[in-house]
Protein backbone atom coordinates (compact mmCIF):
# COMPACT_ATOMS: atom_id res chain seq x y z
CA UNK A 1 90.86 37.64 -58.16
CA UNK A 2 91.94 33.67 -58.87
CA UNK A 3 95.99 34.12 -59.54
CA UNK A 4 98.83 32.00 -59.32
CA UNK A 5 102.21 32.45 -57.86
CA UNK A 6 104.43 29.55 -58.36
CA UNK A 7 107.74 29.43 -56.43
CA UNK A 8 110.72 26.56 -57.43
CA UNK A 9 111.74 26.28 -54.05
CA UNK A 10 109.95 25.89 -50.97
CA UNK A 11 108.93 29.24 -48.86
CA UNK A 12 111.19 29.40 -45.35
CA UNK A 13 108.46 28.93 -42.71
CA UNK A 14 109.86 31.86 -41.13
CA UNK A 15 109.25 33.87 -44.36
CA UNK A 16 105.66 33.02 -44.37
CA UNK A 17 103.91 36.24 -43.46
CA UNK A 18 105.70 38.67 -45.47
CA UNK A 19 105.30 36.25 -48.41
CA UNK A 20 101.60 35.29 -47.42
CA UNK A 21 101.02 39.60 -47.33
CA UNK A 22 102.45 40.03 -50.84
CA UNK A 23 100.88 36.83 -52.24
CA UNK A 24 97.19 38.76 -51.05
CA UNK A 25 98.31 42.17 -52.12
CA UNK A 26 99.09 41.42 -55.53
CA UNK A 27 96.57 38.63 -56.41
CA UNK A 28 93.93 39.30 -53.94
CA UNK A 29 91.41 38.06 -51.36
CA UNK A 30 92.00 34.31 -52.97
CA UNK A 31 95.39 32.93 -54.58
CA UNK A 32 97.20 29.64 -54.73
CA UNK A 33 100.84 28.52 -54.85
CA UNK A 34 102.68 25.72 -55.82
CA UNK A 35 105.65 24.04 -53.90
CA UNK A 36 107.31 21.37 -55.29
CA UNK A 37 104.96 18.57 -52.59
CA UNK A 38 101.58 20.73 -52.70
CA UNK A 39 99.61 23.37 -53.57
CA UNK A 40 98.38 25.99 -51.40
CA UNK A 41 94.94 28.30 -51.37
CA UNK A 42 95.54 31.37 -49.00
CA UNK A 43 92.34 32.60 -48.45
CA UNK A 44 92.27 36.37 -46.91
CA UNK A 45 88.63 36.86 -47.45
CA UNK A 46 86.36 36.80 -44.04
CA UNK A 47 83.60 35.16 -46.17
CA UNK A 48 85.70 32.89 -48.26
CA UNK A 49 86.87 31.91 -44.14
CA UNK A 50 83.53 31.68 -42.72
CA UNK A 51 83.09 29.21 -45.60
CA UNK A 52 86.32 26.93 -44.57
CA UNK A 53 85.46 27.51 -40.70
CA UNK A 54 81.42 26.93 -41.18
CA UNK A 55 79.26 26.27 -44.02
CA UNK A 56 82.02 24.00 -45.77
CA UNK A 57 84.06 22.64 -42.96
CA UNK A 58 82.71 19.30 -42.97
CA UNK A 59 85.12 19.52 -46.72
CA UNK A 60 87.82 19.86 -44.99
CA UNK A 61 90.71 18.01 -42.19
CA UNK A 62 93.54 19.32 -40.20
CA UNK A 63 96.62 20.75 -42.52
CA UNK A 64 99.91 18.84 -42.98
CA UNK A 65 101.67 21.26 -40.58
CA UNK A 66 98.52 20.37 -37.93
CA UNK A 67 98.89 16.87 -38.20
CA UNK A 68 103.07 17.42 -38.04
CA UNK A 69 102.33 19.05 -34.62
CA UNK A 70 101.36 15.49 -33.28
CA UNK A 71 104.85 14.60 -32.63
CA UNK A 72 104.87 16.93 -29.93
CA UNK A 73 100.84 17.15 -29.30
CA UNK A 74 99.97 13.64 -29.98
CA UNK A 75 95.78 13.27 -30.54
CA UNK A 76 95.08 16.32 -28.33
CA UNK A 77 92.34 18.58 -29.12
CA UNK A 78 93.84 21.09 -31.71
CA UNK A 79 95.80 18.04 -33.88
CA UNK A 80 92.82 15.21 -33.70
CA UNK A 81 89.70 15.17 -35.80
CA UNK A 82 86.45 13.73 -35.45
CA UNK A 83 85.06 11.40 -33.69
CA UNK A 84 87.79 11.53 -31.46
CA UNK A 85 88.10 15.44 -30.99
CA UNK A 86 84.37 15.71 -30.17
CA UNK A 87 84.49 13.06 -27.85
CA UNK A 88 87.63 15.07 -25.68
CA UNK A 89 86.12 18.06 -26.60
CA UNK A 90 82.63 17.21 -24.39
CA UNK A 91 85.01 15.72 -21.81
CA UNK A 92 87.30 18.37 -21.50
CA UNK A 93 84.02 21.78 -22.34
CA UNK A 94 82.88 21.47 -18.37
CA UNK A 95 86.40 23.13 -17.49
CA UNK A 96 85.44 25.95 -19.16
CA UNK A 97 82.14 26.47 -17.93
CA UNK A 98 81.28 30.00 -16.75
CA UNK A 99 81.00 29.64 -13.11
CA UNK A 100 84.79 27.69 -13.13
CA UNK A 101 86.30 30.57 -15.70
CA UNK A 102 84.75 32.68 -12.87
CA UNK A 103 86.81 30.74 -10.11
CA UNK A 104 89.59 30.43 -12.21
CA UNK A 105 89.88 34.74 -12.02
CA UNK A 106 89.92 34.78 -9.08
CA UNK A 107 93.47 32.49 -8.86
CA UNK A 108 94.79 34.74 -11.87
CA UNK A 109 94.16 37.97 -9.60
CA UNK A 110 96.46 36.02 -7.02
CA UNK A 111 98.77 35.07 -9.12
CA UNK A 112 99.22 38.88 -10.63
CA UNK A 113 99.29 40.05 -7.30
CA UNK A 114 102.57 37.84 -6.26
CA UNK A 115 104.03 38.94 -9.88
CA UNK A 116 103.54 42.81 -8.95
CA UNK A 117 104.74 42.41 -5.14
CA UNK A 118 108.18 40.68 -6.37
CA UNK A 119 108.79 43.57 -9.20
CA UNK A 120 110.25 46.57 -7.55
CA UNK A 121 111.24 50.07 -9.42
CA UNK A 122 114.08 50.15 -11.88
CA UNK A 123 114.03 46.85 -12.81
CA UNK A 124 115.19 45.49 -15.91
CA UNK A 125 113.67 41.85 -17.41
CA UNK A 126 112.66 39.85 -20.20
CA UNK A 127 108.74 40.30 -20.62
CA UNK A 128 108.75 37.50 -22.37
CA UNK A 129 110.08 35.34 -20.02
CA UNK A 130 108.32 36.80 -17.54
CA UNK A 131 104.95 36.49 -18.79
CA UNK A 132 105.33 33.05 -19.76
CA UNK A 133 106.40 31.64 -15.95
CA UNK A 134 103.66 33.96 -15.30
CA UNK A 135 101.29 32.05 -17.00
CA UNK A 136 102.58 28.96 -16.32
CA UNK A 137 101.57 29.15 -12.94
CA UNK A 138 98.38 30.55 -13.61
CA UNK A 139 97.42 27.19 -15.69
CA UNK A 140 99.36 24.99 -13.52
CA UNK A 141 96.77 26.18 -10.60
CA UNK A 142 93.54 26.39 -12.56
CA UNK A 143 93.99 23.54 -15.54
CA UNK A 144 95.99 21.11 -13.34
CA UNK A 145 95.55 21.74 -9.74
CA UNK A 146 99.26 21.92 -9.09
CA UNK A 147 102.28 24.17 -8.49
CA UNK A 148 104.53 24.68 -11.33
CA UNK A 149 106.64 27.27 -10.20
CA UNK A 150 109.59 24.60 -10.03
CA UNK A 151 109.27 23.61 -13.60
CA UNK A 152 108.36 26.72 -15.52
CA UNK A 153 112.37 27.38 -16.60
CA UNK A 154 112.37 23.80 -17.88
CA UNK A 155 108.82 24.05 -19.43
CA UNK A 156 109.90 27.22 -21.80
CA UNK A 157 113.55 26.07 -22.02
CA UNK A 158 111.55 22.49 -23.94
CA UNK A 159 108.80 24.70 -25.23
CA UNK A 160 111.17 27.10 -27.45
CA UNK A 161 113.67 23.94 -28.55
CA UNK A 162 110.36 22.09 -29.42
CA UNK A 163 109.06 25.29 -31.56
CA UNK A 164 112.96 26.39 -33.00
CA UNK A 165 112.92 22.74 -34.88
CA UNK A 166 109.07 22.25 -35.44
CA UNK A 167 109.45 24.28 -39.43
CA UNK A 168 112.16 22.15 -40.23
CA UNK A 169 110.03 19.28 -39.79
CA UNK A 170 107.25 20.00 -42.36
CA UNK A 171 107.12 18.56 -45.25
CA UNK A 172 108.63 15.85 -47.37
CA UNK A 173 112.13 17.23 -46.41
CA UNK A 174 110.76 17.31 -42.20
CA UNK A 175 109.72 13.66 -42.37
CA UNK A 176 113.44 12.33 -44.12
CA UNK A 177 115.15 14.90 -41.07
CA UNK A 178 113.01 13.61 -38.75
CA UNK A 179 114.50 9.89 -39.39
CA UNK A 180 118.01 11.06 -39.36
CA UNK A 181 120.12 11.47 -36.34
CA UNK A 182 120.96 15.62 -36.95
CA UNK A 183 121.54 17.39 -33.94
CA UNK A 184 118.04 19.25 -34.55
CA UNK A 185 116.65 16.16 -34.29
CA UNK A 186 118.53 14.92 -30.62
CA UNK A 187 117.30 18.52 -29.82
CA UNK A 188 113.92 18.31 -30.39
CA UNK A 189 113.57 14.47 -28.88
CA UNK A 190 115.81 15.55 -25.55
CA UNK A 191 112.76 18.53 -25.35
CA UNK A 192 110.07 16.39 -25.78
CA UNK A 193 110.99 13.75 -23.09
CA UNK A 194 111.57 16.90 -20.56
CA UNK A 195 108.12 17.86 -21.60
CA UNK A 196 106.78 14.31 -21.20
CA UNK A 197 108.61 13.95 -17.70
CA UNK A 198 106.56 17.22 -16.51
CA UNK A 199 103.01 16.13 -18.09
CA UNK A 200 103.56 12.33 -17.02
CA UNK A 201 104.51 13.66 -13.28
CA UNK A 202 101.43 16.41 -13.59
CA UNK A 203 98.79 13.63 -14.09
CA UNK A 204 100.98 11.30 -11.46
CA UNK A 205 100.07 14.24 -8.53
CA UNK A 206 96.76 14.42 -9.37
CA UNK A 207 95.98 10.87 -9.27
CA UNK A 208 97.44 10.62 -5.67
CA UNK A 209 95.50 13.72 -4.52
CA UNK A 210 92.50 11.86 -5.52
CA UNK A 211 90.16 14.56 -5.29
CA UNK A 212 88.12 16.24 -8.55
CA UNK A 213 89.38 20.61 -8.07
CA UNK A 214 87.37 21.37 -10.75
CA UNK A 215 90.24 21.53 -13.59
CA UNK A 216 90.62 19.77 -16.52
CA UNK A 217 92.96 17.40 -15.61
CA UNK A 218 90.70 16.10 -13.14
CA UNK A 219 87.80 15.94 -15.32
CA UNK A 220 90.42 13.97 -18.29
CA UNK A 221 91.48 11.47 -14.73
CA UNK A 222 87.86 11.08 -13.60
CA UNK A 223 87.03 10.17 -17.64
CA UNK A 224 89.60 7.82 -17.58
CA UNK A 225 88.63 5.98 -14.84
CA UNK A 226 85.12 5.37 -15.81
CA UNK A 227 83.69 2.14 -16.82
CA UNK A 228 83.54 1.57 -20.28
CA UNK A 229 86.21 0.59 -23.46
CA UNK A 230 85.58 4.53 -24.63
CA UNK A 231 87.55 6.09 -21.73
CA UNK A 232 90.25 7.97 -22.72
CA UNK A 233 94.13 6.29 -21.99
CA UNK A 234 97.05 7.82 -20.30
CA UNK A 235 98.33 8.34 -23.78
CA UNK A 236 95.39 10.42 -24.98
CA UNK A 237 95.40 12.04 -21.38
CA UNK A 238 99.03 13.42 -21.84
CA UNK A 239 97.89 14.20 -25.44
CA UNK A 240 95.36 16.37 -24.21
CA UNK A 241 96.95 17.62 -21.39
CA UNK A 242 100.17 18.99 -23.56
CA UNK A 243 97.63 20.73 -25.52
CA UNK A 244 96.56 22.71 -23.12
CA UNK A 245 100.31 23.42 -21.92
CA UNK A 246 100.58 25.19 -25.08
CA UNK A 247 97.34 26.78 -25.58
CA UNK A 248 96.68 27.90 -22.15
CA UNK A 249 100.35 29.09 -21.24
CA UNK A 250 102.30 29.60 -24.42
CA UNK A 251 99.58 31.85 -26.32
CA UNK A 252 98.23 33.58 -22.83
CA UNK A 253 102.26 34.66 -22.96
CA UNK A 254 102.98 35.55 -26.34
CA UNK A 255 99.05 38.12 -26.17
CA UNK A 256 100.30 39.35 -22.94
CA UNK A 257 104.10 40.29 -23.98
CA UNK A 258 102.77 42.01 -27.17
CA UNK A 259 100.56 43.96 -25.33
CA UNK A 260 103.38 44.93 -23.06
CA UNK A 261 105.38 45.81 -26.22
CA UNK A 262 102.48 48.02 -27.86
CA UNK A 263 101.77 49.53 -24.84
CA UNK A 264 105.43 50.56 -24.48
CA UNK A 265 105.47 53.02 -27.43
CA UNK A 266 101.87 54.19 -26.18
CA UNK A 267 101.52 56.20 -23.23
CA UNK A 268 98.25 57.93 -24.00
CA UNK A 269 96.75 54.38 -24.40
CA UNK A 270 98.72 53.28 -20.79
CA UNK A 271 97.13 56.80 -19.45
CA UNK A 272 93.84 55.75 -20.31
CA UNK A 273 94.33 51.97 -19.23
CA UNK A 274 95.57 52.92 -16.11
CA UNK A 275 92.71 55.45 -15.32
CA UNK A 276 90.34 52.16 -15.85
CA UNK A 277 92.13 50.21 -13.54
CA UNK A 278 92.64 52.48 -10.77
CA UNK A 279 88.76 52.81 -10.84
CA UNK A 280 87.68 49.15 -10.27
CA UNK A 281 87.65 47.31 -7.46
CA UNK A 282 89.58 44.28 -7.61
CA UNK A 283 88.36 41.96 -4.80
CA UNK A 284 84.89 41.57 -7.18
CA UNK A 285 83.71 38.77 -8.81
CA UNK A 286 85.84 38.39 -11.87
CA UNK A 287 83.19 38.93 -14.47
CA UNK A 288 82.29 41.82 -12.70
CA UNK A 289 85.17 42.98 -12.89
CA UNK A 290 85.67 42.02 -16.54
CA UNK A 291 83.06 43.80 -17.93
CA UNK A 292 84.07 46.97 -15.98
CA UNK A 293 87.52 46.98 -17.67
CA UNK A 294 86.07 47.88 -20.89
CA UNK A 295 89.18 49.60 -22.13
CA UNK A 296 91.31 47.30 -21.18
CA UNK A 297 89.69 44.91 -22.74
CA UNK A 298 89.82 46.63 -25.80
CA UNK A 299 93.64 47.05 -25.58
CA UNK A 300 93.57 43.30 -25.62
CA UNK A 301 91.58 42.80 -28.37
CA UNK A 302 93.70 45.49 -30.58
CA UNK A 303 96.97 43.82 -29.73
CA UNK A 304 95.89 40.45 -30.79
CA UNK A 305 94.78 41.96 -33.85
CA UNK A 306 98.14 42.70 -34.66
CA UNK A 307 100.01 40.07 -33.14
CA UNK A 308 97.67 37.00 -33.19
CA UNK A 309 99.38 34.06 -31.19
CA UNK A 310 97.88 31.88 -33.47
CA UNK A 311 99.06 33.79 -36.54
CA UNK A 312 98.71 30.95 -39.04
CA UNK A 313 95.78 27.94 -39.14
CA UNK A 314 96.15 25.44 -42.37
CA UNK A 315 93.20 22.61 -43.43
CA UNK A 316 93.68 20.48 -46.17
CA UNK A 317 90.62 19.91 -48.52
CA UNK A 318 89.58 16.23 -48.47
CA UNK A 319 87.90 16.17 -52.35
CA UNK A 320 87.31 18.77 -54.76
CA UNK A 321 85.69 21.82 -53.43
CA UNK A 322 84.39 25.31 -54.44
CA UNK A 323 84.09 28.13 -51.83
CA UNK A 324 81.05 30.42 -52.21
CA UNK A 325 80.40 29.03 -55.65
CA UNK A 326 83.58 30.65 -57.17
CA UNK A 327 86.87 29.30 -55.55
CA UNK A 328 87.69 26.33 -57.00
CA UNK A 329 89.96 24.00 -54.45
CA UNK A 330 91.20 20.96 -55.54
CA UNK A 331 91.41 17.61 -53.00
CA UNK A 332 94.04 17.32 -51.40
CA UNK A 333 95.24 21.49 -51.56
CA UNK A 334 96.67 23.04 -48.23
CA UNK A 335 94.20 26.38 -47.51
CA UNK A 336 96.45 28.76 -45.54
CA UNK A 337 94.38 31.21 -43.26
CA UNK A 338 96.71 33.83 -41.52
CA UNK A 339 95.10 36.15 -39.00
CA UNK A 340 98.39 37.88 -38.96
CA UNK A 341 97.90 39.45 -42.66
CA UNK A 342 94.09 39.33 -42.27
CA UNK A 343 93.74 41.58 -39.59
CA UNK A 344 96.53 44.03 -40.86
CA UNK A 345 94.54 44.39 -44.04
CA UNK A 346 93.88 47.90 -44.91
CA UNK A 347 90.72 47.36 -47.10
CA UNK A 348 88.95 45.30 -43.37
CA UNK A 349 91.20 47.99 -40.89
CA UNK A 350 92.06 51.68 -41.93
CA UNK A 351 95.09 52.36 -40.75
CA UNK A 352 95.62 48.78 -40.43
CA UNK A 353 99.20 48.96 -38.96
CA UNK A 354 98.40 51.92 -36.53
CA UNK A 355 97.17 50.55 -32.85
CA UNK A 356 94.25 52.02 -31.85
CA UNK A 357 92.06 50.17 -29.37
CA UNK A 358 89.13 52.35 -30.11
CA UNK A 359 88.37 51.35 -33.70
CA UNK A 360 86.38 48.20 -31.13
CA UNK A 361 83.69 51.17 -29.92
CA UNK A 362 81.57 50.14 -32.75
CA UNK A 363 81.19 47.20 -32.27
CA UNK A 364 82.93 43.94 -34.02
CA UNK A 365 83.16 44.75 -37.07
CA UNK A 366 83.20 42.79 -40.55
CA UNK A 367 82.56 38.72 -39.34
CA UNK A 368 85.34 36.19 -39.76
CA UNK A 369 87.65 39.63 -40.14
CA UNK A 370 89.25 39.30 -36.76
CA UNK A 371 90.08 35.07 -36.56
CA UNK A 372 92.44 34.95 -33.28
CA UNK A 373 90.43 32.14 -31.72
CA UNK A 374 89.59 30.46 -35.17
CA UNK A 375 86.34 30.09 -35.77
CA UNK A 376 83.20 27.24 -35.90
CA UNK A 377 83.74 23.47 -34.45
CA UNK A 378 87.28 23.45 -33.85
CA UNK A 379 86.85 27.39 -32.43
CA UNK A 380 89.77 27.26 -29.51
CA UNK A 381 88.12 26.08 -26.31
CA UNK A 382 89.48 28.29 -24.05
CA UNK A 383 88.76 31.58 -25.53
CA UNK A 384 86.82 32.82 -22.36
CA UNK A 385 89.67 31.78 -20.22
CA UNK A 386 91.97 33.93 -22.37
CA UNK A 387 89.60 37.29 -22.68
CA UNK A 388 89.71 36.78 -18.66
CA UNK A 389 93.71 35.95 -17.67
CA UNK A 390 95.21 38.86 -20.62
CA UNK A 391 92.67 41.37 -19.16
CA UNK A 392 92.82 41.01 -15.49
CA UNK A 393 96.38 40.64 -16.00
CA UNK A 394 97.06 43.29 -18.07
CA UNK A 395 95.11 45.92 -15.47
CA UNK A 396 96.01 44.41 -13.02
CA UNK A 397 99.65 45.13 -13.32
CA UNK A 398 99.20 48.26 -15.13
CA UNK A 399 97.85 49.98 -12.21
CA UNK A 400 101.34 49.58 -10.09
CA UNK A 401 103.96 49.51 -13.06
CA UNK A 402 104.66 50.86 -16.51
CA UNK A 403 107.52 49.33 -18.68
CA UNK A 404 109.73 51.32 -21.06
CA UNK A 405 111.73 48.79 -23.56
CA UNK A 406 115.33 49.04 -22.96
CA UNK A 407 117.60 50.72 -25.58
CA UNK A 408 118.72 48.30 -28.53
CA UNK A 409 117.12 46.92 -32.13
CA UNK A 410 113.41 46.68 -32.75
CA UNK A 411 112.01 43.78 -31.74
CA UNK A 412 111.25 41.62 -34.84
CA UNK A 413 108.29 38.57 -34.66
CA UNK A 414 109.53 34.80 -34.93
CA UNK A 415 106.72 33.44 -36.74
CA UNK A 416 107.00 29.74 -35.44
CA UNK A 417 104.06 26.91 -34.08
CA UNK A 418 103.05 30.65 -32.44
CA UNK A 419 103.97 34.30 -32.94
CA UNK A 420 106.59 34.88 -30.32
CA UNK A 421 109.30 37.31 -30.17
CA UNK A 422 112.58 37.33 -31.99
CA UNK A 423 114.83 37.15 -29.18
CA UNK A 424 114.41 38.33 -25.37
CA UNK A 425 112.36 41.94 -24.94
CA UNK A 426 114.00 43.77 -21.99
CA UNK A 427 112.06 46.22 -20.14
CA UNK A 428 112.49 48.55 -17.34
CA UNK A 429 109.70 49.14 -14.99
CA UNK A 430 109.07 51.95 -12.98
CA UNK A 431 106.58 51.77 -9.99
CA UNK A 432 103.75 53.87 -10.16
CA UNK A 433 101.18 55.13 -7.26
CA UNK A 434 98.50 52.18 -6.94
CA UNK A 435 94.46 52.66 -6.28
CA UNK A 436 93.91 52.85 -2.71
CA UNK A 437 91.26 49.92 -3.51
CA UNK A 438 93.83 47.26 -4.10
């Protein structure tokens, strides 16, 4: 059904999703909105999205709130368009060939192995926190061939001021804020130099090491020292490079922790998890190893379902448009796609709200129904390295520990750049008996 809701005032960023999941409930798989600056098309239809991801895409650019991401991002990979995102795009691909995803397991197995050996029974933490240093030095080793472990507090300290302010800055109201000295402002501008500092210093290492390690950053340094006026600068190199702080740590987290959380109110699900990953050998090759933790995989796959990292992906139609014949679009509308209320509806999941991880034995179900990664051209580059970090992670730690949440409120989602956590989630963990194969 074609409906319109219009609203006087602007929707609260934070208020998105529950609006976005009423919006689709009452007018269906198609509706648009008007703020006072733009109109909107949500689209919660996976062939209405295949359309915007695929067989239209070329009618389409990178959304308003996208292109606002630039003052932090700059022209990296997720905020550029073409020709200049397929050029980084074939420069930066090789890092995520198979055989260097492959290598790059076998660092995240070392990495989980520290985490586990410095957790000890009874202990109460913030998975959050946790999972994002943990993952923080997981990319620092495999995207940038260096040691973060010195800068992750400062890296998430920057990374959550940067995201806190980023929703006040969209919009025609963000741009006049963003020219006026508020204290939001001086926050977000103090974050993004500490940010800068680490990237500019990250790229500085590498270019004194002077040897190619196989991650990206060496493959963005040995493309910018080619011949030839193409070559990417140190501008686009940071650009690029910040991108992939937030993609490959930041979302890698926020999976992870809601796993954790799910998990947490599951035990026949951590049973069954745990059975897997006391039966595998962990000193295999990694893809070995990933396709023998099945489950486990599937436990991923069911808690990004519900809590997508990327819960919200905007394009802005660049003329007048009409999806699958019928969905008029008019140039220069916002089209809102939010895996968050996609994959929690009931008519593409039964018992959408209920976490199962078997509803994945049959397969994949309806296409362009489960969107975590996107989808077509600008599909997220490092999908594979995600599917392998959460999943050798997540059994890799489940076979020594199991976390209860710690008494106290629900925890609520903060709907921001990604879907993190309202606040810190404490857990306890308590040790359990590990596979005499570890």
């Amino acid at each position: 059904m074609w409906a319109t809701a219009r609203a006087l005032l602007p929707t609260p960023y934070r208020a998105l999703p529950a609006f976005l999941e009423a919006t689709a409930a009452r007018y269906g798989p198609v509706s648009t909105f008007v703020l006072p600056w733009r109109r909107f098309v949500f689209v919660n239809d996976p062939e209405a999205i295949k359309a915007v991801f695929v067989t239209q895409q070329h009618a389409f650019v990178k959304s308003e709130g996208v292109r606002t991401l630039r003052i932090l991002l700059g022209e990296g990979l997720l905020t550029s368009e073409d020709p200049l995102h397929r050029k980084m795009r074939r420069i930066v691909q090789p890092a995520f060939h198979h055989a260097r995803i492959g290598a790059y397991g076998v660092t995240m197995l070392e990495h989980a192995r520290e985490f586990v050996a410095g957790l000890h029974d009874g202990q109460t933490f913030d998975m959050h926190a946790a999972m994002s240093e943990l993952t923080l030095k997981i990319a620092g080793s495999t995207l940038f061939g260096a040691d973060t472990a010195d800068r992750a507090q400062a890296v998430r300290d920057a990374l959550h001021e940067t995201m806190d302010v980023f929703p006040g800055a969209i919009g025609p109201i963000g741009k006049l804020r963003r020219r006026l000295p508020l204290a939001s402002t001086r926050r977000f501008e103090r974050a993004r130099a500490t940010l800068d500092a680490i990237v500019y210093g990250l790229i500085a290492e590498r270019r004194r090491l002077a040897s190619e390690r196989g991650d990206a950053l060496s493959l963005l340094l040995a493309a910018g020292e080619a011949e030839g006026a193409d070559r990417p600068s140190d501008e686009q190199i940071r650009d690029e490079v910040m991108t992939l702080f937030l993609a490959g740590h930041e979302t890698t987290a926020n999976a992870l922790t809601w796993t954790w959380y799910l998990l947490a109110s599951h035990p026949e699900v951590v049973e069954r998890l745990r059975a897997e990953s006391a039966g595998v050998d962990f000193s295999a090759d990694p893809f070995a190893l990933l396709a023998a933790l099945e489950y486990s995989t599937r436990v991923v796959k069911e808690a990004m379902r519900l809590y997508p990292p990327a819960w919200i992906i905007g394009r802005q139609a660049i003329a007048d448009v009409e999806l699958l014949g019928r969905y008029p679009i008019p140039g220069g509308a916002t089209v809102l796609i939010s895996p968050l209320v996609l994959q929690r509806t009931p008519s593409l999941y039964p018992r959408a709200l209920e976490f199962d991880p078997d509803r994945w034995n049959d397969g994949e179900g309806t296409p362009f129904a489960y969107v975590p990664f996107g989808g077509g051209a600008r599909r997220c580059i490092g999908e594979a390295f995600a599917w392998m970090e959460t999943t050798l992670l997540l059994a890799y730690i489940a076979r020594s520990f199991t976390f209860a949440r710690t008494p106290g409120p629900d925890i609520q989602i903060d709907p921001l750049v990604t879907l993190r956590p309202k606040g810190p989630m404490l857990v306890q963990a308590t040790k359990q008996e590990p596979s005499p194969r570890a």
